[in-house]
C-alpha atoms as a PDB file:
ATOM      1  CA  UNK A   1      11.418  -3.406  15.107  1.00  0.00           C
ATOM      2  CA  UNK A   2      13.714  -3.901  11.866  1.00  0.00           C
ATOM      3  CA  UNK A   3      17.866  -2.975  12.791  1.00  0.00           C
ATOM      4  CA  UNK A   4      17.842  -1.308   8.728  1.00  0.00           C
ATOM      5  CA  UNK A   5      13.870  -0.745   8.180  1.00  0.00           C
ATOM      6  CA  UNK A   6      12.834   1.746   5.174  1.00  0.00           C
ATOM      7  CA  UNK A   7      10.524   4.630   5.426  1.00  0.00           C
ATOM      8  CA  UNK A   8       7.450   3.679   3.482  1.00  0.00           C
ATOM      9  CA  UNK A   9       4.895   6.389   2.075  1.00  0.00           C
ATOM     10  CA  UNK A  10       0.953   6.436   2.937  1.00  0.00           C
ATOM     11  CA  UNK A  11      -0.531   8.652   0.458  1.00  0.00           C
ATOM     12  CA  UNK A  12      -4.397   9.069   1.145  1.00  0.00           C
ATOM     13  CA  UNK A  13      -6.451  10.429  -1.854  1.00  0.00           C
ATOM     14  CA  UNK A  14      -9.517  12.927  -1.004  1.00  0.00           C
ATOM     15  CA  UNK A  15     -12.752  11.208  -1.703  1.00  0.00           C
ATOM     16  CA  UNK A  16     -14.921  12.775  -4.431  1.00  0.00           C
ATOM     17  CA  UNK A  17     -18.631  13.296  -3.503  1.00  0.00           C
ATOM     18  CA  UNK A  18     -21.133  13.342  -6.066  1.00  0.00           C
ATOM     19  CA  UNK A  19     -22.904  16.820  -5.506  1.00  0.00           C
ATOM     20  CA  UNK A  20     -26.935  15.594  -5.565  1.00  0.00           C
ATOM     21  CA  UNK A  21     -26.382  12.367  -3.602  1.00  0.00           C
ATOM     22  CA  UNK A  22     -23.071  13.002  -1.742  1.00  0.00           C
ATOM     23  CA  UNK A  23     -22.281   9.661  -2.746  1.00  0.00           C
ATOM     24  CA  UNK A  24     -18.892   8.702  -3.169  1.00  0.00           C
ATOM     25  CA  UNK A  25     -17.892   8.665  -7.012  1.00  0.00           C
ATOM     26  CA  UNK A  26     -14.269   8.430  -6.572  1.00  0.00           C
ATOM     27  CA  UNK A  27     -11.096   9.587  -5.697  1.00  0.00           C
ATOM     28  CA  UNK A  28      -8.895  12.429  -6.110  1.00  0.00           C
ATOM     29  CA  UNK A  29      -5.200  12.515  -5.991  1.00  0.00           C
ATOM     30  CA  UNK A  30      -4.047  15.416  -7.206  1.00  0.00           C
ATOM     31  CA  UNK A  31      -3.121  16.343  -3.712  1.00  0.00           C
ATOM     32  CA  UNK A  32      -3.130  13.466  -1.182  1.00  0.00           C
ATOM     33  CA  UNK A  33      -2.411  13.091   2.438  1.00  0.00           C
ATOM     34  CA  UNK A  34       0.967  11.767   2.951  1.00  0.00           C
ATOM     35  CA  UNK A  35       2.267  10.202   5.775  1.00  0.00           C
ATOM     36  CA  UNK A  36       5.515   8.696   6.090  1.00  0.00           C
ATOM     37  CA  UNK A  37       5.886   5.372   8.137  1.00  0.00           C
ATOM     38  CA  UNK A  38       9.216   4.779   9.493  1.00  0.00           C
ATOM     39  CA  UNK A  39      10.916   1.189  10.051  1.00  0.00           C
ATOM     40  CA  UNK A  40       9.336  -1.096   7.688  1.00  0.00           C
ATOM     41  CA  UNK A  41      10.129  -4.226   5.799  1.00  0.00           C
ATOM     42  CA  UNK A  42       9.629  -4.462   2.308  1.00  0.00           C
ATOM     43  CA  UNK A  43      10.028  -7.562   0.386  1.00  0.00           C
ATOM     44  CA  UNK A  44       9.253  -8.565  -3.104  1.00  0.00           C
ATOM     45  CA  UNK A  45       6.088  -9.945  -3.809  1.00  0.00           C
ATOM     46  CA  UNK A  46       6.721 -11.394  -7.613  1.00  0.00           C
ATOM     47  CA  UNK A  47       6.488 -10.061 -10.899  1.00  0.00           C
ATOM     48  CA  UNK A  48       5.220 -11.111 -13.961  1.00  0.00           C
ATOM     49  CA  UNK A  49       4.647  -9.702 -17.662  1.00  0.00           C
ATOM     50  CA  UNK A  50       1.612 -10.648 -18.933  1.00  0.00           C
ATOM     51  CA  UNK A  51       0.756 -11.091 -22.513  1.00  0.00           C
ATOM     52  CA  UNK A  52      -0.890  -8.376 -24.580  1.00  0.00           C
ATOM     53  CA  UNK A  53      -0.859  -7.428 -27.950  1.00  0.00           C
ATOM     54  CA  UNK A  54       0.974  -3.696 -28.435  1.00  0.00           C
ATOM     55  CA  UNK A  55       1.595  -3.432 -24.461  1.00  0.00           C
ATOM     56  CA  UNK A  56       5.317  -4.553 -22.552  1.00  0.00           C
ATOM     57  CA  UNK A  57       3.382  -4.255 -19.167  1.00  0.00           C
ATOM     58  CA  UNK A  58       5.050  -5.662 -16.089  1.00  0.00           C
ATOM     59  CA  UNK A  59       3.276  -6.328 -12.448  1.00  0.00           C
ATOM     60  CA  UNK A  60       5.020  -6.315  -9.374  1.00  0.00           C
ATOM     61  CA  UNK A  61       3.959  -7.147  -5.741  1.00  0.00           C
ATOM     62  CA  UNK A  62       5.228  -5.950  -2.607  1.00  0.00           C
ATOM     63  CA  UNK A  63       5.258  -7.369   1.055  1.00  0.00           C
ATOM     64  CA  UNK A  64       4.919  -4.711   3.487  1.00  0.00           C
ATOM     65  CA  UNK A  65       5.265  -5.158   7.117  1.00  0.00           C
ATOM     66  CA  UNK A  66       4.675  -2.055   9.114  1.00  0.00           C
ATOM     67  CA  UNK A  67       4.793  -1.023  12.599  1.00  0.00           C
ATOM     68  CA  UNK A  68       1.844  -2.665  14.623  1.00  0.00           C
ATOM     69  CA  UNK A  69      -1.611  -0.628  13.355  1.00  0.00           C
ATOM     70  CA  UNK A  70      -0.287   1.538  10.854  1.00  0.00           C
ATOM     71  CA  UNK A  71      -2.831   3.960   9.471  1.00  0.00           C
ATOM     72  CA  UNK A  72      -2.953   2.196   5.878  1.00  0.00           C
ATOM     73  CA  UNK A  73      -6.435   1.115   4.209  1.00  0.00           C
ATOM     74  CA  UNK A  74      -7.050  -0.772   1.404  1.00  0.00           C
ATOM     75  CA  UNK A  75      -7.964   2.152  -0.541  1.00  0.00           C
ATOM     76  CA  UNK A  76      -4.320   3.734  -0.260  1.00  0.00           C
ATOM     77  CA  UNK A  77      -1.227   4.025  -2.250  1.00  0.00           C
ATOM     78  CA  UNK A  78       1.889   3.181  -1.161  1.00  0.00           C
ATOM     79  CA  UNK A  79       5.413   5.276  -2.118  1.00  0.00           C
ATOM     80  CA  UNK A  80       8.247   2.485  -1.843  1.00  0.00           C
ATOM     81  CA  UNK A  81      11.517   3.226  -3.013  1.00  0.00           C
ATOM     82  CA  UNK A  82      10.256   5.880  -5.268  1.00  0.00           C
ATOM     83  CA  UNK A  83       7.168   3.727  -7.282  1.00  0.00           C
ATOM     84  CA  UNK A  84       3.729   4.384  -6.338  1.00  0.00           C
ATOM     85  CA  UNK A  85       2.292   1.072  -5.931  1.00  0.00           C
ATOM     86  CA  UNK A  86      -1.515   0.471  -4.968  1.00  0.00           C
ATOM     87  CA  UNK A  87      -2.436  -1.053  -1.914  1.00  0.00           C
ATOM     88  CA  UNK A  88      -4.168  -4.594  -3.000  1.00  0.00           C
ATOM     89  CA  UNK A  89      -5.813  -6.312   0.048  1.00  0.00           C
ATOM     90  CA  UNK A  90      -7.068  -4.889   3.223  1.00  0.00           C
ATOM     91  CA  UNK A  91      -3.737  -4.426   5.695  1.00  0.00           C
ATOM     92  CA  UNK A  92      -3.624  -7.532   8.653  1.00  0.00           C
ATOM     93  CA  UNK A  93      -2.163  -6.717  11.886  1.00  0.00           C
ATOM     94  CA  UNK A  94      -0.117  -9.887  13.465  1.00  0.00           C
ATOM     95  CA  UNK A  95      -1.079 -10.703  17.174  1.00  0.00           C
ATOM     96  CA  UNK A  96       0.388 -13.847  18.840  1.00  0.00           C
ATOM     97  CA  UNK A  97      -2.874 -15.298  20.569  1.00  0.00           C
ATOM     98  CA  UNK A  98      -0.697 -16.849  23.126  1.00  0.00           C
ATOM     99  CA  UNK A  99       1.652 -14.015  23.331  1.00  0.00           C
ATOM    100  CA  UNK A 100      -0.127 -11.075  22.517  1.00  0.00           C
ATOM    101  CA  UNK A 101       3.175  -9.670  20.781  1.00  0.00           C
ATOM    102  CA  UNK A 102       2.173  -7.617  17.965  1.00  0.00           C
ATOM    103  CA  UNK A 103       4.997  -7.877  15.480  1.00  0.00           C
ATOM    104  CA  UNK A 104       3.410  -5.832  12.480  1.00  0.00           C
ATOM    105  CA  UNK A 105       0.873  -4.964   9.415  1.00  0.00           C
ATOM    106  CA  UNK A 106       1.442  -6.904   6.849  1.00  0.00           C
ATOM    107  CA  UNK A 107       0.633  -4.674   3.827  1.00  0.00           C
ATOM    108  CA  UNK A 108      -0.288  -5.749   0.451  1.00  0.00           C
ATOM    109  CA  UNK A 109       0.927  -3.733  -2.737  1.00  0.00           C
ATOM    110  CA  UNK A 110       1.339  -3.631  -6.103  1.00  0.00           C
ATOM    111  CA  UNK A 111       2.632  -1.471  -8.933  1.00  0.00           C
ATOM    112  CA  UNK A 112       1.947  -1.895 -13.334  1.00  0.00           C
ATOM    113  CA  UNK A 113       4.164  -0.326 -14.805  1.00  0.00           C
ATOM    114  CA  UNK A 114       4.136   0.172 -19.357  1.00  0.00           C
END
């Protein structure tokens, strides 16, 4: 797909059931379910530090595009380059209508960092 792609990072946390209702209460990541995804695009997103008092945060965004029907959910983290971003949005896959070429998944991430 990409002449230079990147290998991207899935990491899958293990939902955490609540023991009465088996409800899900959230999400544990002390040991997730990686999966690496070979010949992606990444492409910045935009950054920006917001302003709070006693805090030098900073927010970045990523652009992910995938291999058409990745296994990435919105509830999944992302490993790009080494920071473990959050996936935002729920992950699109691109099909031409006309075509039906299937160029990607367009993955949505971000990362706040201090």
């Amino acid at each position: 797909m990409f002449a230079a792609g990147e290998t991207v990072t899935r990491r899958r946390g293990t939902p955490v059931l609540d023991p009465y209702s088996q409800e899900e209460t959230g999400t544990d990541w002390k040991t997730p379910d990686d999966l690496e995804i070979p010949n992606c695009a990444v492409a910045d997103g935009g950054s920006l530090e917001p302003l709070e008092d006693a805090r030098d945060a900073v927010i970045s965004d990523f652009d992910v595009i995938a291999p058409f029907g990745s296994d990435v959910t919105a509830r999944d983290r992302l490993v790009i380059r080494g920071l473990v971003c959050e996936v935002v949005a729920r992950p699109f896959d691109w099909r031409s209508p006309f075509t039906g070429w299937q160029p990607g998944t367009v993955i949505k991430a971000k990362i706040v960092e201090g």
